[in-house]
Protein backbone atom coordinates (compact mmCIF):
# COMPACT_ATOMS: atom_id res chain seq x y z
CA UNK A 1 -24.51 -0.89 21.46
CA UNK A 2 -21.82 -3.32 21.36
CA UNK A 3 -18.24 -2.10 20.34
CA UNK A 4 -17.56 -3.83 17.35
CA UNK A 5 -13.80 -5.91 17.10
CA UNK A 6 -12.71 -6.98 13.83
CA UNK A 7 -9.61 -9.31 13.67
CA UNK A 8 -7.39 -9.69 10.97
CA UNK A 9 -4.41 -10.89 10.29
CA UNK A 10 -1.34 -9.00 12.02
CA UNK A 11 0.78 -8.78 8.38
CA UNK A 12 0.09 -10.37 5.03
CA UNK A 13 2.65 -10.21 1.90
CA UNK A 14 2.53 -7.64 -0.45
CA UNK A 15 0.62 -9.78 -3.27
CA UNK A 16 -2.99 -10.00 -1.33
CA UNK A 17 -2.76 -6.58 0.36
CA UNK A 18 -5.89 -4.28 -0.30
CA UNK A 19 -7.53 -7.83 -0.81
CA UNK A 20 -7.78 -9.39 2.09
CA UNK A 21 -11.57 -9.75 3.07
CA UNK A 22 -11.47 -8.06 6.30
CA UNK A 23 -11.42 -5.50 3.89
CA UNK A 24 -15.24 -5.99 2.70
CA UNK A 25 -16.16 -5.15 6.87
CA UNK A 26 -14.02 -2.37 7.28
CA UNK A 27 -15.64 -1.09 4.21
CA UNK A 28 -19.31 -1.74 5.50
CA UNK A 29 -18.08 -0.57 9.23
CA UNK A 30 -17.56 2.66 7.61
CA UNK A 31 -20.35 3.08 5.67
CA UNK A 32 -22.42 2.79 8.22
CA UNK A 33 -20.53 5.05 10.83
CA UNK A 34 -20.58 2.19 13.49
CA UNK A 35 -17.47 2.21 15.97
CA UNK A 36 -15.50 -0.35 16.37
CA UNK A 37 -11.93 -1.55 16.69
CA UNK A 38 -9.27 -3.72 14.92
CA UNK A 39 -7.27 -6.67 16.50
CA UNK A 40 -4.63 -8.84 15.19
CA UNK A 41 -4.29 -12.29 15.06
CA UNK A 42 -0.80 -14.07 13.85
CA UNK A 43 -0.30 -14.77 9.87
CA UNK A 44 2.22 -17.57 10.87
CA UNK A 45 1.54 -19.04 13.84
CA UNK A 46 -2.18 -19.53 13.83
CA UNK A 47 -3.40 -21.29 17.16
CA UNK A 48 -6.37 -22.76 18.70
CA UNK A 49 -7.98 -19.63 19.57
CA UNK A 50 -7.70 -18.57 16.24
CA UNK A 51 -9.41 -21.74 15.08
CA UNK A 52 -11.89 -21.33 17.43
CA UNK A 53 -13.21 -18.28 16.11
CA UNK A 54 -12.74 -19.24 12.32
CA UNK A 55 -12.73 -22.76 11.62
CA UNK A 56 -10.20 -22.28 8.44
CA UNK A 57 -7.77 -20.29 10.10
CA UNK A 58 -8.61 -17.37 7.83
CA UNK A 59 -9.84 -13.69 8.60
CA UNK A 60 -12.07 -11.90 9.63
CA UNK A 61 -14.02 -12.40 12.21
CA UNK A 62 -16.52 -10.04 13.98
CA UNK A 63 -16.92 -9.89 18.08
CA UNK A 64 -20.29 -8.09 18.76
CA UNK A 65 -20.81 -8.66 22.66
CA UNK A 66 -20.89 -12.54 23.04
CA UNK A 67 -21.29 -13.47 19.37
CA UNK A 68 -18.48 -14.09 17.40
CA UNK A 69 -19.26 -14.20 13.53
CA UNK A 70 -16.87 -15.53 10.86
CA UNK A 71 -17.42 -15.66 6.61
CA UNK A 72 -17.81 -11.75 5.39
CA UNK A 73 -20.44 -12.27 4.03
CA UNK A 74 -22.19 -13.33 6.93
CA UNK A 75 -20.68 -10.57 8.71
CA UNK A 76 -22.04 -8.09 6.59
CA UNK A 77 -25.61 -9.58 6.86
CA UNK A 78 -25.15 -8.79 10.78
CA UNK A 79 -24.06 -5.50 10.53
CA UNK A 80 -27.04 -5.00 7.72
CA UNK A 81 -29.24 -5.41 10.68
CA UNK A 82 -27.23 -2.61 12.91
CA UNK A 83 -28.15 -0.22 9.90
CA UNK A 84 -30.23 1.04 7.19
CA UNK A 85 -27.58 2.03 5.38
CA UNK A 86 -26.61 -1.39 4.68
CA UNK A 87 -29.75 -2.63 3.81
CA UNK A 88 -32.65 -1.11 2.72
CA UNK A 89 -35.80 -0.79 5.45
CA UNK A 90 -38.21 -2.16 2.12
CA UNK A 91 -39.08 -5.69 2.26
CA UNK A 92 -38.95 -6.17 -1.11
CA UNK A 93 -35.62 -4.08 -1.61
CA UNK A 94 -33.83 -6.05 1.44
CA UNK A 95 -35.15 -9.54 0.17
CA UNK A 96 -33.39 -8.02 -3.33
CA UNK A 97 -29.88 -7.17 -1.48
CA UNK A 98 -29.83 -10.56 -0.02
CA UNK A 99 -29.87 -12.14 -2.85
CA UNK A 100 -27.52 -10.46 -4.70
CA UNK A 101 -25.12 -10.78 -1.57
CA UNK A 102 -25.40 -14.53 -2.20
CA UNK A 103 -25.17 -14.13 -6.04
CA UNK A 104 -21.85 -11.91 -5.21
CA UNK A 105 -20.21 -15.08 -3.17
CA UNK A 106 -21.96 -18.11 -4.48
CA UNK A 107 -21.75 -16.95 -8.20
CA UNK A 108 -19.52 -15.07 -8.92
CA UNK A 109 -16.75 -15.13 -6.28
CA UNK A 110 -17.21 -19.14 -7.34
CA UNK A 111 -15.80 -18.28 -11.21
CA UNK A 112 -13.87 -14.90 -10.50
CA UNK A 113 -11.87 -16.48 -7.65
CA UNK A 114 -9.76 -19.52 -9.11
CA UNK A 115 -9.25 -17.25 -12.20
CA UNK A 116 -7.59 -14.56 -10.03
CA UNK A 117 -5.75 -17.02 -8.22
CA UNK A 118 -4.39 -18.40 -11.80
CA UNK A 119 -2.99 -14.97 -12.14
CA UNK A 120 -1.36 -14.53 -9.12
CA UNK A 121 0.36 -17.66 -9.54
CA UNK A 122 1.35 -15.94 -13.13
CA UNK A 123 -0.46 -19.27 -14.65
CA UNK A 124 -0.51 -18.56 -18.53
CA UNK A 125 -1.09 -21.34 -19.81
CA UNK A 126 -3.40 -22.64 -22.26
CA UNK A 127 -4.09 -25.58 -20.93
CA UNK A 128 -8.29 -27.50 -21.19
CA UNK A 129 -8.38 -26.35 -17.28
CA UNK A 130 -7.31 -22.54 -17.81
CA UNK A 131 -9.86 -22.36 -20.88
CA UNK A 132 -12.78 -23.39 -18.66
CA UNK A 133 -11.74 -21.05 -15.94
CA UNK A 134 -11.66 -18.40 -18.30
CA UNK A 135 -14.98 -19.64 -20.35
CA UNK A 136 -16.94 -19.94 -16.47
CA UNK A 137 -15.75 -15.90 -15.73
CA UNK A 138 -16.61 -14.56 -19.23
CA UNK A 139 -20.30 -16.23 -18.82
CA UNK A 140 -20.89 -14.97 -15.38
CA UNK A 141 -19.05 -11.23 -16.42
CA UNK A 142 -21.17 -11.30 -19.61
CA UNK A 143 -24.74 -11.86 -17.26
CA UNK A 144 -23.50 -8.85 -14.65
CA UNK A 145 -22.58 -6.59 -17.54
CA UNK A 146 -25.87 -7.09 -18.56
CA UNK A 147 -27.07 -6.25 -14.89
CA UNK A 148 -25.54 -3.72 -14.11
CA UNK A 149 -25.70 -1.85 -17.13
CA UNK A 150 -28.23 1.32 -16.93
CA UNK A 151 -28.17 1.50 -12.84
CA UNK A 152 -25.82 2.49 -9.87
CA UNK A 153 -26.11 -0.15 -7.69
CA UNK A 154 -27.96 -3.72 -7.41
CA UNK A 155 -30.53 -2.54 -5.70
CA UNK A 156 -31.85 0.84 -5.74
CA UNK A 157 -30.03 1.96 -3.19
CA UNK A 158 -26.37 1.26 -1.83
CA UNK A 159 -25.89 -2.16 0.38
CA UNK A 160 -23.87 -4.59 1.44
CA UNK A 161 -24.55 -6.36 -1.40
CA UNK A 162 -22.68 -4.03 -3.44
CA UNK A 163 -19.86 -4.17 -1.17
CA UNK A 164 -19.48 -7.96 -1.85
CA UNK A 165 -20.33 -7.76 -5.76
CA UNK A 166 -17.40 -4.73 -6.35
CA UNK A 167 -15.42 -6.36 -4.00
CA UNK A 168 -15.40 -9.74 -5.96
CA UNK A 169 -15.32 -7.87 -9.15
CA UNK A 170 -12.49 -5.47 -8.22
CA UNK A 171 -10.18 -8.31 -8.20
CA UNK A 172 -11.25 -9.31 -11.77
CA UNK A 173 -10.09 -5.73 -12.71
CA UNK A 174 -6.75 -6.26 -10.75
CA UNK A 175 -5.92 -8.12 -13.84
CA UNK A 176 -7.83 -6.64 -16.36
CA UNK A 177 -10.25 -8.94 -16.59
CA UNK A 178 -13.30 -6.27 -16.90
CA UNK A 179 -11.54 -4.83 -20.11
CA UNK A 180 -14.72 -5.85 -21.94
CA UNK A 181 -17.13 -5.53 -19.83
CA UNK A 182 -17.64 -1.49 -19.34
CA UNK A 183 -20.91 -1.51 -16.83
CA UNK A 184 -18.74 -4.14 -14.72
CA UNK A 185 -15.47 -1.72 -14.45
CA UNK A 186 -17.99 1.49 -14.44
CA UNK A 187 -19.61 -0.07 -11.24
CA UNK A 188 -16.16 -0.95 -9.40
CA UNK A 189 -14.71 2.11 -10.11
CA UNK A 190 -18.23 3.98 -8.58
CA UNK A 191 -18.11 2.04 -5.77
CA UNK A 192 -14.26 2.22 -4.99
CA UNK A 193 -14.32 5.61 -5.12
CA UNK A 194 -16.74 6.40 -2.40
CA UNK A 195 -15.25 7.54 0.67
CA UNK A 196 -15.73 4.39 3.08
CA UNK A 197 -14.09 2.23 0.55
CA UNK A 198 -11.24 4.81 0.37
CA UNK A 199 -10.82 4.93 4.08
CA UNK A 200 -10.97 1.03 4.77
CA UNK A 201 -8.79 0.32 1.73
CA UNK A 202 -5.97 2.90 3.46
CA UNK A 203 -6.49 1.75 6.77
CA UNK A 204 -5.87 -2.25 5.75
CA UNK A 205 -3.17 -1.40 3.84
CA UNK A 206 -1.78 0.94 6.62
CA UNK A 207 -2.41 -2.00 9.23
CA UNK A 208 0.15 -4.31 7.39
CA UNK A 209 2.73 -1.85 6.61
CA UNK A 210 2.96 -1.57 10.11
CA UNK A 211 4.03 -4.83 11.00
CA UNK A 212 7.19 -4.87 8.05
């Protein structure tokens, strides 16, 4: 097997760390017990290489031999086929994970994300826009508490899925946003506390503190 190179960013500001996604592969990385190996990339001065590897100039991207593989979620798809357990060996159980990966980043992320963003911009106001934001989270919140509620994970087993969906969810609860919705902040808090999360959640935030 292929070492594995994730690159990040070499230092973020204080506001997005333990957020930034390269946290969802460290996460999965660990989980799975595969080795790999972090490199940096420059915050401020991103250059054509950079671009080359991630169209947006954002992070992370994956090296695995000659393939280089950008969007975490598609990143986690690729390592789900390094290791069962990222997703399950069942066909019906893995067709199940991938969709709910998808669900995690195409509906949720989609309402959770500007609504987060509102906050860190410390965006109060009441204004037609911040009403729908908050209306489009509460409806997809309200259809996930109703998911989750009675079960551990998405599937019947842990995947990557889950990484995504807590992941996208766990910012939510940065700002209280699961304060009604107890299945949704029973299921972040299961999944943070496992040890992989705990280990890739120190080790990002470890990775930027080195570079102040």
């Amino acid at each position: 097997m292929n070492t594995l190179i994730l690159t990040t960013f070499d230092w973020v500001p204080d506001l997005p760390r333990g957020y930034v996604r390269d946290l969802r592969v460290r996460w999965a990385l660990e989980e799975a017990g595969l080795p790999y190996r972090v490199e940096s990339v420059p915050f401020r001065d991103r250059a054509a290489a950079h671009f080359g590897h991630q169209p947006f100039g954002q992070v992370p991207w994956l090296t695995d031999g000659d393939q280089s593989i950008f969007e975490s979620g598609a990143i986690l798809l690729h390592l789900g086929e390094l290791s069962d357990a990222l997703l399950p060996t069942d066909a019906r159980q893995r067709s199940e994970a991938i969709q709910w990966v998808f669900a995690a980043l195409n509906s949720v992320e989609m309402a959770s994300l500007p609504w987060s963003l509102a906050r860190f911009l410390e965006d109060n106001s009441e204004t037609p826009a911040q009403k729908h934001l908050e209306d489009f989270l509460a409806a997809r919140l309200r259809h996930m508490e109703s998911v989750l509620a009675g079960r551990d994970w998405l599937v019947d087993s842990f995947s990557v899925a889950d990484i995504l969906m807590a992941d996208v969810l766990r910012l939510v609860d940065r700002f209280d946003g699961l304060a009604d919705y107890p299945a949704c902040a029973d299921y972040v808090a299961r999944a943070s506390a496992r040890p992989a999360f705990r280990k890739a959640y120190a080790d990002q935030m470890a990775h930027f503190a080195a570079a102040d």
